[in-house]
C-alpha atoms as a PDB file:
ATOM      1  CA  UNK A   1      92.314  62.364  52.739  1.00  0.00           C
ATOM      2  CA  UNK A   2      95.136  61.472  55.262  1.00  0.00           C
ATOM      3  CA  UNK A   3      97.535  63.943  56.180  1.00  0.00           C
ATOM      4  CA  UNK A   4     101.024  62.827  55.818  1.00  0.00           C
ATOM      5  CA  UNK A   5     103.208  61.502  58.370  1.00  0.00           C
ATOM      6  CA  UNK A   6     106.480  63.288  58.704  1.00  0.00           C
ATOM      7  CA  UNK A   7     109.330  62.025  60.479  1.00  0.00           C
ATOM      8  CA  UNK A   8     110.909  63.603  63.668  1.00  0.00           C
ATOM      9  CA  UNK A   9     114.264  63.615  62.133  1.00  0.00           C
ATOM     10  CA  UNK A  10     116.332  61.337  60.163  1.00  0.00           C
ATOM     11  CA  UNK A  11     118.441  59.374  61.731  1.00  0.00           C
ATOM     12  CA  UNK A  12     122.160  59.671  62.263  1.00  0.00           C
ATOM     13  CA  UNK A  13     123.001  57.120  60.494  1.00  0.00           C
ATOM     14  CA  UNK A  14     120.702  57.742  57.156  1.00  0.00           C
ATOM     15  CA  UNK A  15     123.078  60.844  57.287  1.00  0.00           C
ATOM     16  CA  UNK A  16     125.772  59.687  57.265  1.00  0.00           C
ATOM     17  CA  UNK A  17     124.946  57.466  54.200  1.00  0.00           C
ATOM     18  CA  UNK A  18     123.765  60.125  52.734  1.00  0.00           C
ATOM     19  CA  UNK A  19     127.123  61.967  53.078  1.00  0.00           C
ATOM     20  CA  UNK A  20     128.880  58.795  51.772  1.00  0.00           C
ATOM     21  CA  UNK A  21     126.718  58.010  48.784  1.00  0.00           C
ATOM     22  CA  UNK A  22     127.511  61.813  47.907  1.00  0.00           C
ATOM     23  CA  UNK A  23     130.878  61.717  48.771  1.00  0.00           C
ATOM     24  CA  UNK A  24     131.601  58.502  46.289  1.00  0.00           C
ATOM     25  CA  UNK A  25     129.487  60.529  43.774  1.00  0.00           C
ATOM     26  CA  UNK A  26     132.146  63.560  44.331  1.00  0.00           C
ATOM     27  CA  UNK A  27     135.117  61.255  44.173  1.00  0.00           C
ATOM     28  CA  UNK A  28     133.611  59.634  40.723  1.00  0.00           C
ATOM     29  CA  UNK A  29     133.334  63.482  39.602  1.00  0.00           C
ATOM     30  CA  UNK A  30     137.059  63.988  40.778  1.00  0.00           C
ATOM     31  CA  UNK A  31     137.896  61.026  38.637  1.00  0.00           C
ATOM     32  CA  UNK A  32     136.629  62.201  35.610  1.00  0.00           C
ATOM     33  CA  UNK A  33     137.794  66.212  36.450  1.00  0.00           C
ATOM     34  CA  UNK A  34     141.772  64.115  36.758  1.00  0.00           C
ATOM     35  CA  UNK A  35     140.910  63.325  33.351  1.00  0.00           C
ATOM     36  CA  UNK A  36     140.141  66.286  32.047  1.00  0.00           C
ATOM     37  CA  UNK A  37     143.367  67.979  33.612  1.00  0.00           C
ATOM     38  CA  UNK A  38     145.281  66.109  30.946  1.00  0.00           C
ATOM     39  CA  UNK A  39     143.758  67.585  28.298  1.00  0.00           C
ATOM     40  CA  UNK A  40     144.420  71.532  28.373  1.00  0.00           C
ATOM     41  CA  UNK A  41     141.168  72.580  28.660  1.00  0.00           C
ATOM     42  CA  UNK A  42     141.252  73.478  32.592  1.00  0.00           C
ATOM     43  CA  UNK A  43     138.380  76.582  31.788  1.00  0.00           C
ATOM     44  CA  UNK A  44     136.075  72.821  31.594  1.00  0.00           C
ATOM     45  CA  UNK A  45     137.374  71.782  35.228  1.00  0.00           C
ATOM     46  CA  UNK A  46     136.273  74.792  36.793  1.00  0.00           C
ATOM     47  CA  UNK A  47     133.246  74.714  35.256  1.00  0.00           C
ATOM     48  CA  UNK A  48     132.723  71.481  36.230  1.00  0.00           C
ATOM     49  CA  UNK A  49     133.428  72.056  40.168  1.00  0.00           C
ATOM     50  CA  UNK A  50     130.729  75.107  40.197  1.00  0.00           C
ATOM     51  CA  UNK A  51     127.920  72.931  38.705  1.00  0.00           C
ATOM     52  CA  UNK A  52     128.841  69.996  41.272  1.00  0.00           C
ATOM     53  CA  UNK A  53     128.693  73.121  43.848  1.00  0.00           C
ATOM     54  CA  UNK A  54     125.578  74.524  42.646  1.00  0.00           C
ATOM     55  CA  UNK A  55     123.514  71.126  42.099  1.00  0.00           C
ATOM     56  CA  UNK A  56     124.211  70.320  45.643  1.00  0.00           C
ATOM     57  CA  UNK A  57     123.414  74.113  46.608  1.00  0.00           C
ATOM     58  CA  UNK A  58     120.077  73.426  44.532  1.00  0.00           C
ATOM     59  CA  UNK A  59     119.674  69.730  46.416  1.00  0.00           C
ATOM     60  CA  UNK A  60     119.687  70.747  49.916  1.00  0.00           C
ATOM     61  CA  UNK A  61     117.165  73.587  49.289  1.00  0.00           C
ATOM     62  CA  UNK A  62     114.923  71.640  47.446  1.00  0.00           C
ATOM     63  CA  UNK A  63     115.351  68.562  50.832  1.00  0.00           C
ATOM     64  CA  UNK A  64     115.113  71.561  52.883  1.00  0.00           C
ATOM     65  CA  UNK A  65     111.901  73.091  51.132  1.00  0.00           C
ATOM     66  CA  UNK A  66     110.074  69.946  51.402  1.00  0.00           C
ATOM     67  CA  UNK A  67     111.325  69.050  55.137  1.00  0.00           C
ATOM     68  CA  UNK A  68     113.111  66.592  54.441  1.00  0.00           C
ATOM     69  CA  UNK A  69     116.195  67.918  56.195  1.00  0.00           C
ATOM     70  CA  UNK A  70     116.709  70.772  58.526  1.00  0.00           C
ATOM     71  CA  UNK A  71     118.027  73.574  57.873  1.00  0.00           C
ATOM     72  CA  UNK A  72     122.078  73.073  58.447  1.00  0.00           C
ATOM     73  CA  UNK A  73     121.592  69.127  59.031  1.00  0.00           C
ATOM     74  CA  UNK A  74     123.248  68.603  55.940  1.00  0.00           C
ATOM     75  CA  UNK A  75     126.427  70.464  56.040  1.00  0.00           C
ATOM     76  CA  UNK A  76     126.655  69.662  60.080  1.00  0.00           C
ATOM     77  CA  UNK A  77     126.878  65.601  58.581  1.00  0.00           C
ATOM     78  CA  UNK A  78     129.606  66.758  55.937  1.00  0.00           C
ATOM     79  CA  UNK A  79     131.485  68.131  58.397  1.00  0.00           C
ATOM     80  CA  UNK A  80     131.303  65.238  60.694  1.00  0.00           C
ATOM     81  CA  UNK A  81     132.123  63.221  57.741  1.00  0.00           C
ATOM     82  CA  UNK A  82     134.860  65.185  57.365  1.00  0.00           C
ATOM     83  CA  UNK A  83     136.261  64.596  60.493  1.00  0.00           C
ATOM     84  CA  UNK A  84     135.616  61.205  60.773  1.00  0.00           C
ATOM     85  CA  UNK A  85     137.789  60.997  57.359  1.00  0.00           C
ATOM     86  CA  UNK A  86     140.578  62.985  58.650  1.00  0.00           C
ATOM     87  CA  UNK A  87     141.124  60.736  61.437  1.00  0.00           C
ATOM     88  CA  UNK A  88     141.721  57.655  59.301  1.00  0.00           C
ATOM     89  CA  UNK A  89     144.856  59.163  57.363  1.00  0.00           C
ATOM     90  CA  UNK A  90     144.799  57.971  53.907  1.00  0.00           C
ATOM     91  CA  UNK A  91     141.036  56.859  53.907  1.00  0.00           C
ATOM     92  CA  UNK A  92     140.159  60.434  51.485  1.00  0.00           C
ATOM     93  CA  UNK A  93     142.468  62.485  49.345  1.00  0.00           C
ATOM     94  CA  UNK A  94     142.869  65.656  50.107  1.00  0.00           C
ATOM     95  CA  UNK A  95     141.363  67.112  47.322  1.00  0.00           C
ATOM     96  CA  UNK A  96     138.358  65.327  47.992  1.00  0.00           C
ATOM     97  CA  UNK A  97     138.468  66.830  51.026  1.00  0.00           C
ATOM     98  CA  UNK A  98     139.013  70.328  49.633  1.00  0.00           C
ATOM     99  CA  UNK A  99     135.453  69.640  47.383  1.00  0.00           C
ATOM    100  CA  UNK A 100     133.280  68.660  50.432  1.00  0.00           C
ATOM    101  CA  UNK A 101     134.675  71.796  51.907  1.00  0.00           C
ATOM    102  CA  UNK A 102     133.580  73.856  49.381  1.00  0.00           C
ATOM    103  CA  UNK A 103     130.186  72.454  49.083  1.00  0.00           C
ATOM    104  CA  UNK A 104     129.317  72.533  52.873  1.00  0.00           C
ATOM    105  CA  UNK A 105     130.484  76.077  52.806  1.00  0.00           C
ATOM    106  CA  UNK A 106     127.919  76.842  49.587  1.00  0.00           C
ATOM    107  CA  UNK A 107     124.887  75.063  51.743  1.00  0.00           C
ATOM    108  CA  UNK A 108     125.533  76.532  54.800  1.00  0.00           C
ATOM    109  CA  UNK A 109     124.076  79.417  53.556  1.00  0.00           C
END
């Protein structure tokens, strides 16, 4: 049986798509949360924002597990994400901003 061929590293630029497709997925999760803030449950919106937290936490350890991304890698490409979005004024909200903070800080450890 042939061993399997792993990849050096990903590229750049598969990161950063990776970062985008998850920040769109974030954004649709922010829609639906700015629905739920009109109805008075707001115990379900913070319950919502730690399972978006914790499936990414549970994510990146399962990519990193199976070496599919280093260790790190993925919250270094968040916060160059970040950045990159910052610069463009008006390209993220800020409280989209404030989500992708919180989950690089939950898989950086």
């Amino acid at each position: 049986m042939r061993a399997k061929k792993r990849s050096g590293s990903l590229k750049p630029g598969m990161l950063l798509r990776l970062a985008s497709h998850s920040a769109m997925g974030i954004v649709l999760g922010l829609a639906f949360a700015f629905v739920l803030t009109r109805v008075p449950a707001f115990e379900v919106i913070a319950a919502y924002g730690a399972a978006t937290v914790a499936a990414f936490q549970v994510l990146i350890s399962c990519l990193e597990e199976n070496e599919a991304v280093r260790p790190g890698q993925f919250p270094e490409a968040l916060r160059v994400y970040m950045e990159m979005v910052k610069s463009r004024r008006g390209g993220v909200s800020d409280m989209t901003l404030a989500v992708l903070h919180d989950i690089r800080m939950a898989t950086l450890d």
